[in-house]
C-alpha atoms as a PDB file:
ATOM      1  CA  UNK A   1     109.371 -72.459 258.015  1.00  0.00           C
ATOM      2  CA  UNK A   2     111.729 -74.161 260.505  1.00  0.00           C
ATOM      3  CA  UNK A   3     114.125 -72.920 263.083  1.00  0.00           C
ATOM      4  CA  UNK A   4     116.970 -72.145 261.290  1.00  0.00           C
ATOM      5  CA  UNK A   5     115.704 -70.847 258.442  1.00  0.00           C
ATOM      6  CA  UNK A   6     113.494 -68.557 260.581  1.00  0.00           C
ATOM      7  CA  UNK A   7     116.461 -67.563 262.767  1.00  0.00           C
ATOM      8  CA  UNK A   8     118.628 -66.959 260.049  1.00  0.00           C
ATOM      9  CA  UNK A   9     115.850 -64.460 257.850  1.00  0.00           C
ATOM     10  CA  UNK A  10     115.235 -62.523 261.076  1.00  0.00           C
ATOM     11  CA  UNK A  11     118.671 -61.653 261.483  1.00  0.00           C
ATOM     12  CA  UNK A  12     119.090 -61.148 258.025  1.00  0.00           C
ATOM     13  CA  UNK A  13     115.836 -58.431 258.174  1.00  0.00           C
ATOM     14  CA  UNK A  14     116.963 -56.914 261.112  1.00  0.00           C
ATOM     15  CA  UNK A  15     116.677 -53.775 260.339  1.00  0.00           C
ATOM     16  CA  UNK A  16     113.793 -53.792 257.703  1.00  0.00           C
ATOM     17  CA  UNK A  17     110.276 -52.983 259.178  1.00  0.00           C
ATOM     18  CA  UNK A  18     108.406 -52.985 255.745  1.00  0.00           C
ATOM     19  CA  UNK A  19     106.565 -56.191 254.792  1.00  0.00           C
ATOM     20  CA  UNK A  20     105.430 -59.603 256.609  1.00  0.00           C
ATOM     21  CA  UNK A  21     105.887 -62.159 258.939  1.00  0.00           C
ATOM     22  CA  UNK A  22     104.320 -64.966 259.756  1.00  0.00           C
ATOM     23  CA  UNK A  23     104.083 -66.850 263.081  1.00  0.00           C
ATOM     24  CA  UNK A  24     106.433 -69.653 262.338  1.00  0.00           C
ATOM     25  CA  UNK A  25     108.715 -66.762 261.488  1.00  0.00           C
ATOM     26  CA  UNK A  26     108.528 -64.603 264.475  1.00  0.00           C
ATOM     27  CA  UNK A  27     108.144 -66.787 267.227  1.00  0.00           C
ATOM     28  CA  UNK A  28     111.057 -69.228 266.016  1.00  0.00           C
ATOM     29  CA  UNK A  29     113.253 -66.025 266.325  1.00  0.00           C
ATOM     30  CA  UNK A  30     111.828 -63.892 269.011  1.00  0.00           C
ATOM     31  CA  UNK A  31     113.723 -66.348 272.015  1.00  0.00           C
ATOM     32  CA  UNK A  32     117.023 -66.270 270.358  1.00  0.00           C
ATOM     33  CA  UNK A  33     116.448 -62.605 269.079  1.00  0.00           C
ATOM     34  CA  UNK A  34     115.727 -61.752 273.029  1.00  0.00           C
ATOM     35  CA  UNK A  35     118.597 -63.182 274.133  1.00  0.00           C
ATOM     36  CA  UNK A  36     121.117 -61.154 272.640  1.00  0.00           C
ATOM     37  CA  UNK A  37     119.609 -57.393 274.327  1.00  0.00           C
ATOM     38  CA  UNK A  38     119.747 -59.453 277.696  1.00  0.00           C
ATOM     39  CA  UNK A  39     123.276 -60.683 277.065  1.00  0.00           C
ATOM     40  CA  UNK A  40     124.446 -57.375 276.395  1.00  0.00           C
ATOM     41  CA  UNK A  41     122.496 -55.679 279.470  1.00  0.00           C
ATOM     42  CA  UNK A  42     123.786 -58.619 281.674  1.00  0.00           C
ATOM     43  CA  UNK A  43     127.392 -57.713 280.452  1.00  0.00           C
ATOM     44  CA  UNK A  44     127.483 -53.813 281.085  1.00  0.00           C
ATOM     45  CA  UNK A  45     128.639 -51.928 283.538  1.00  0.00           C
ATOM     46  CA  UNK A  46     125.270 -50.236 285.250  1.00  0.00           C
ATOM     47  CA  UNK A  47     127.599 -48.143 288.207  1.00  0.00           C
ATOM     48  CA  UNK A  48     126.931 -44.835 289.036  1.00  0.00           C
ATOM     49  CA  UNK A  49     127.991 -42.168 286.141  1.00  0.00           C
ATOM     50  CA  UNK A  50     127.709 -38.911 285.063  1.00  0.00           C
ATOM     51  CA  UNK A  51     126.089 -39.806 282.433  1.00  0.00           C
ATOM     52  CA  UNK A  52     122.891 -41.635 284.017  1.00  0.00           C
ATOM     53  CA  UNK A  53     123.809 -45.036 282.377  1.00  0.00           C
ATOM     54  CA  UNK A  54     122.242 -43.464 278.789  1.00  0.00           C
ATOM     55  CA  UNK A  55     125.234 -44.749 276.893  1.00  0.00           C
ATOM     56  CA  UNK A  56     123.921 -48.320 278.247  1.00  0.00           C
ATOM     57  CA  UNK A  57     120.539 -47.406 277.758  1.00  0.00           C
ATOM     58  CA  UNK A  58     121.257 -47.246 274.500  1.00  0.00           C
ATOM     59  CA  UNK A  59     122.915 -50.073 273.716  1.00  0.00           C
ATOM     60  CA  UNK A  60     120.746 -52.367 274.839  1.00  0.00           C
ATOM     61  CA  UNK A  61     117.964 -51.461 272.856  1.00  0.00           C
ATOM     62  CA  UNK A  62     120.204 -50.965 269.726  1.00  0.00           C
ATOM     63  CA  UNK A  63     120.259 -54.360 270.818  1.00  0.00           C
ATOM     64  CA  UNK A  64     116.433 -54.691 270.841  1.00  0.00           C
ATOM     65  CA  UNK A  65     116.281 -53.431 266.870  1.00  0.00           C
ATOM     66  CA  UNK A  66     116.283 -57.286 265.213  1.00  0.00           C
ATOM     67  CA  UNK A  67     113.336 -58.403 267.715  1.00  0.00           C
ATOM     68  CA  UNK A  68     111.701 -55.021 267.163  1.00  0.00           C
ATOM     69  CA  UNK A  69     111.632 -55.259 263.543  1.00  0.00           C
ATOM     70  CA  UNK A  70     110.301 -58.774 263.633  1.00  0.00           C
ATOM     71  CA  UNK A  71     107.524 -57.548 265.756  1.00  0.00           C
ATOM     72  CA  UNK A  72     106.489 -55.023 263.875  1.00  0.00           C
ATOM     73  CA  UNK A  73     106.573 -57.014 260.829  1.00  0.00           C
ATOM     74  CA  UNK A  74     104.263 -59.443 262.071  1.00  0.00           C
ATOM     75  CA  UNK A  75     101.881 -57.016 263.508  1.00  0.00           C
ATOM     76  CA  UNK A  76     101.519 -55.923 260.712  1.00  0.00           C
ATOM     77  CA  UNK A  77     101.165 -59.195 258.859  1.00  0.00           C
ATOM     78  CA  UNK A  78      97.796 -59.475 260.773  1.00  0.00           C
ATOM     79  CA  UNK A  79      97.060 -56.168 259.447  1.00  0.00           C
ATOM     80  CA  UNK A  80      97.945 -53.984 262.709  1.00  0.00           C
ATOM     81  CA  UNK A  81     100.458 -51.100 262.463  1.00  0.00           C
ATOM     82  CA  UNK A  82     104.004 -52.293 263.055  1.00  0.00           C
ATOM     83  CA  UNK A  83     104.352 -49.090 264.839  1.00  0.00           C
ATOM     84  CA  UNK A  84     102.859 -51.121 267.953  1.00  0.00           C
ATOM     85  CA  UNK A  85     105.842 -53.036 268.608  1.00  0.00           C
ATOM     86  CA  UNK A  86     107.790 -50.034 270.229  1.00  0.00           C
ATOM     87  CA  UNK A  87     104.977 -50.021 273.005  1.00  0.00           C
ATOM     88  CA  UNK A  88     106.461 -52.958 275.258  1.00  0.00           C
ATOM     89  CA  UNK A  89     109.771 -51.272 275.229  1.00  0.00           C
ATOM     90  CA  UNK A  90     108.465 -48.570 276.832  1.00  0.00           C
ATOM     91  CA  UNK A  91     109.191 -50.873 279.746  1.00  0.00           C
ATOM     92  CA  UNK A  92     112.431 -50.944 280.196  1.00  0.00           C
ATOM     93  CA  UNK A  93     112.605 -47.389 279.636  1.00  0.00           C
ATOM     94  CA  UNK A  94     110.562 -46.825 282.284  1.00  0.00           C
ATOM     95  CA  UNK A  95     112.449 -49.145 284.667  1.00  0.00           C
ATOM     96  CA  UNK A  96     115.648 -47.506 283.961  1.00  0.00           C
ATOM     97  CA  UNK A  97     114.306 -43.914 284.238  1.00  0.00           C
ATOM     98  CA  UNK A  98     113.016 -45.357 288.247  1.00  0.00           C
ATOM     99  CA  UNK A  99     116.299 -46.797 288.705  1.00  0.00           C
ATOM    100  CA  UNK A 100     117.812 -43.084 287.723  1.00  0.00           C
ATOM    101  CA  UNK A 101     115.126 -41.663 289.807  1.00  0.00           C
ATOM    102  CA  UNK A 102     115.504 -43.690 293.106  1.00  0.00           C
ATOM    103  CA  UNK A 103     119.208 -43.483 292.624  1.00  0.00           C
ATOM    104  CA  UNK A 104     119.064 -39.625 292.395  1.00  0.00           C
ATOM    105  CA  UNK A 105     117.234 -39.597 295.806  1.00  0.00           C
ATOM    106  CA  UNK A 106     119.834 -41.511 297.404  1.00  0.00           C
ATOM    107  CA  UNK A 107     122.355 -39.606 296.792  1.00  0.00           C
ATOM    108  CA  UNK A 108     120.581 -36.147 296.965  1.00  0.00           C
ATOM    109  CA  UNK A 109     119.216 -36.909 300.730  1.00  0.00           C
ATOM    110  CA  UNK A 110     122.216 -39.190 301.792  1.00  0.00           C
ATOM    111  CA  UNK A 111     120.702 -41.235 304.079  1.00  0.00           C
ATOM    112  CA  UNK A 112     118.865 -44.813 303.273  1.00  0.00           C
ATOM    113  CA  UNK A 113     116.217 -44.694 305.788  1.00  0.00           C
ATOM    114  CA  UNK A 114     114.934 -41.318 304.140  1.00  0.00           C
ATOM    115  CA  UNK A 115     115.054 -42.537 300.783  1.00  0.00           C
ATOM    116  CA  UNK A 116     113.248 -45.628 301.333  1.00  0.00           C
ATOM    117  CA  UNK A 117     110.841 -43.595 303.295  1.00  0.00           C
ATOM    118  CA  UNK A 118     110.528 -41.024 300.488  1.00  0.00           C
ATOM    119  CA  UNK A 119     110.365 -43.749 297.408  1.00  0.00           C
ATOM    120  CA  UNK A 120     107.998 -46.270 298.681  1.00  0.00           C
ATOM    121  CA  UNK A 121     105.686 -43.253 299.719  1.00  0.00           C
ATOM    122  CA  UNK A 122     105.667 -40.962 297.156  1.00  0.00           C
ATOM    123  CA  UNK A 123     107.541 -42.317 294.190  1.00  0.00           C
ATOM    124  CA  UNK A 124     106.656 -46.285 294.543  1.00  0.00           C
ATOM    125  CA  UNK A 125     102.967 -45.901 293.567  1.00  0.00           C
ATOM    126  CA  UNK A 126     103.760 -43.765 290.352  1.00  0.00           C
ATOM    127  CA  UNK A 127     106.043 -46.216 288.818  1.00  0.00           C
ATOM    128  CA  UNK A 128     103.789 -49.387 290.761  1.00  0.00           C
ATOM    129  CA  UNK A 129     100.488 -48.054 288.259  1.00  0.00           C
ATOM    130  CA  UNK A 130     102.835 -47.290 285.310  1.00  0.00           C
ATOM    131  CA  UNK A 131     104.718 -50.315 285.567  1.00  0.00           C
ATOM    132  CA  UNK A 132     100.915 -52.292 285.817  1.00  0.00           C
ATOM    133  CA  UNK A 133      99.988 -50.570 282.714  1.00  0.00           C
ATOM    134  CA  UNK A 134     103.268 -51.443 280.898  1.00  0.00           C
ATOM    135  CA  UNK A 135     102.544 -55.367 281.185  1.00  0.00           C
ATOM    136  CA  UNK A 136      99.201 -54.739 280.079  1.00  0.00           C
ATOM    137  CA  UNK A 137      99.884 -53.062 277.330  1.00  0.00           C
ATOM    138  CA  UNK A 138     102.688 -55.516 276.258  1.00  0.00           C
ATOM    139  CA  UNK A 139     100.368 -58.425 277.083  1.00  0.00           C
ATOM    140  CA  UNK A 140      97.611 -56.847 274.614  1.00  0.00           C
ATOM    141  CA  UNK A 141     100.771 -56.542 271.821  1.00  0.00           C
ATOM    142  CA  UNK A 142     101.723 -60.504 272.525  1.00  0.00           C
ATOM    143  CA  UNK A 143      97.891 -61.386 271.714  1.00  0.00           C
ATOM    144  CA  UNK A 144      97.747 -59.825 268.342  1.00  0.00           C
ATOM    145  CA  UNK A 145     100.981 -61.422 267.695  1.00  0.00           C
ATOM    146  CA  UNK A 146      99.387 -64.619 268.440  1.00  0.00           C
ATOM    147  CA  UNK A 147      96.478 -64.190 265.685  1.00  0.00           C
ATOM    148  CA  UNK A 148      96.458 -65.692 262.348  1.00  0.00           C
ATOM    149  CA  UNK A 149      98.215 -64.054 259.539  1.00  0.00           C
ATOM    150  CA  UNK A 150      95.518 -62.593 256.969  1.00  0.00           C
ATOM    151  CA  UNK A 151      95.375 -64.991 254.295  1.00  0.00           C
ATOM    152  CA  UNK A 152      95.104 -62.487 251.326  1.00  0.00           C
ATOM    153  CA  UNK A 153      97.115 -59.348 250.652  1.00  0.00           C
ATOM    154  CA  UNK A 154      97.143 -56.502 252.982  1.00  0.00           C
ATOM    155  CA  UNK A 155      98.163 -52.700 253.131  1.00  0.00           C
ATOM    156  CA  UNK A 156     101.712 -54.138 254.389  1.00  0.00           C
ATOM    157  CA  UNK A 157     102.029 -56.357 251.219  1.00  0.00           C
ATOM    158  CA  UNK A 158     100.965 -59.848 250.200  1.00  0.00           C
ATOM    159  CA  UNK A 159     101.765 -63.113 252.329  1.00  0.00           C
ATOM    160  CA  UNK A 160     105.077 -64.434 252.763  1.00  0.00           C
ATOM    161  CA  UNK A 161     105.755 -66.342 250.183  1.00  0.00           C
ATOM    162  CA  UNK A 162     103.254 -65.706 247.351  1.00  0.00           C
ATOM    163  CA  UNK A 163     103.723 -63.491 244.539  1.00  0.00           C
ATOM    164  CA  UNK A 164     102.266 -60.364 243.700  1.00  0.00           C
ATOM    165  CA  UNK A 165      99.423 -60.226 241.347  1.00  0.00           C
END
């Protein structure tokens, strides 16, 4: 499968987790499917709100879905569960809940000597170790991605490209 036929059926499956993909497929469209979530978070407005910045939040990883769904088809067409993919989102999540976090602090004490006092001692280490366990996670996801598709058919359905028996 080449570029732009791999670009083009991942956008076209964007939303469908169900079935198979293999390598050629997903890693032909994960760069251009990644650029579109950091387009979108590059281009928003991440001030201060009432709202904590979930309306943002949310957007970007609506953003996320067509690389999400790619993932988790091609975890699963080396017979993981596609379920797997979610786990290096978790990520950003967690940087934007320390971002609400160390923002909260700063407003709540006033002062940015205490809150960079407060965060790097108390906070800092907390989101350090989960952060470190993030990227290993994601790093562990990113090496199953990497292995061979299973040649014959699988609980997620046969190969990409052959027909059912």
């Amino acid at each position: 499968m080449g570029p732009k036929q791999a670009i083009s059926f991942g956008f076209r499956k964007a939303l469908v987790f169900s079935g198979r993909a293999p390598r050629a497929e997903f890693w032909w469209f994960a760069p251009v499917a990644t650029m579109l979530p950091v387009a979108v978070a590059m281009n928003l407005e991440w001030s201060v709100s009432l709202s904590w910045g979930i309306g943002q939040l949310l957007l970007v990883m609506v953003a996320f879905l067509p690389l999400l769904s790619a993932m988790s088809r091609r975890l699963q067409d080396t017979g993981e569960e596609g379920h797997q993919a979610v786990y290096p989102f978790l990520l950003i999540i967690l940087v934007w809940l320390g971002y609400q976090v160390f923002l909260g602090f700063s407003l709540l004490i006033g002062g940015p000597i205490l809150w960079l006092i407060l965060a790097y001692l108390t906070l800092g280490p907390v989101f350090l170790a989960a952060l470190v366990a993030s990227v290993m996670v994601t790093a562990n996801i990113v090496g199953m991605m990497l292995v061979a598709s299973e040649p014959k058919s699988n609980r997620f359905g046969v190969p990409c490209g052959d027909v059912p028996a």
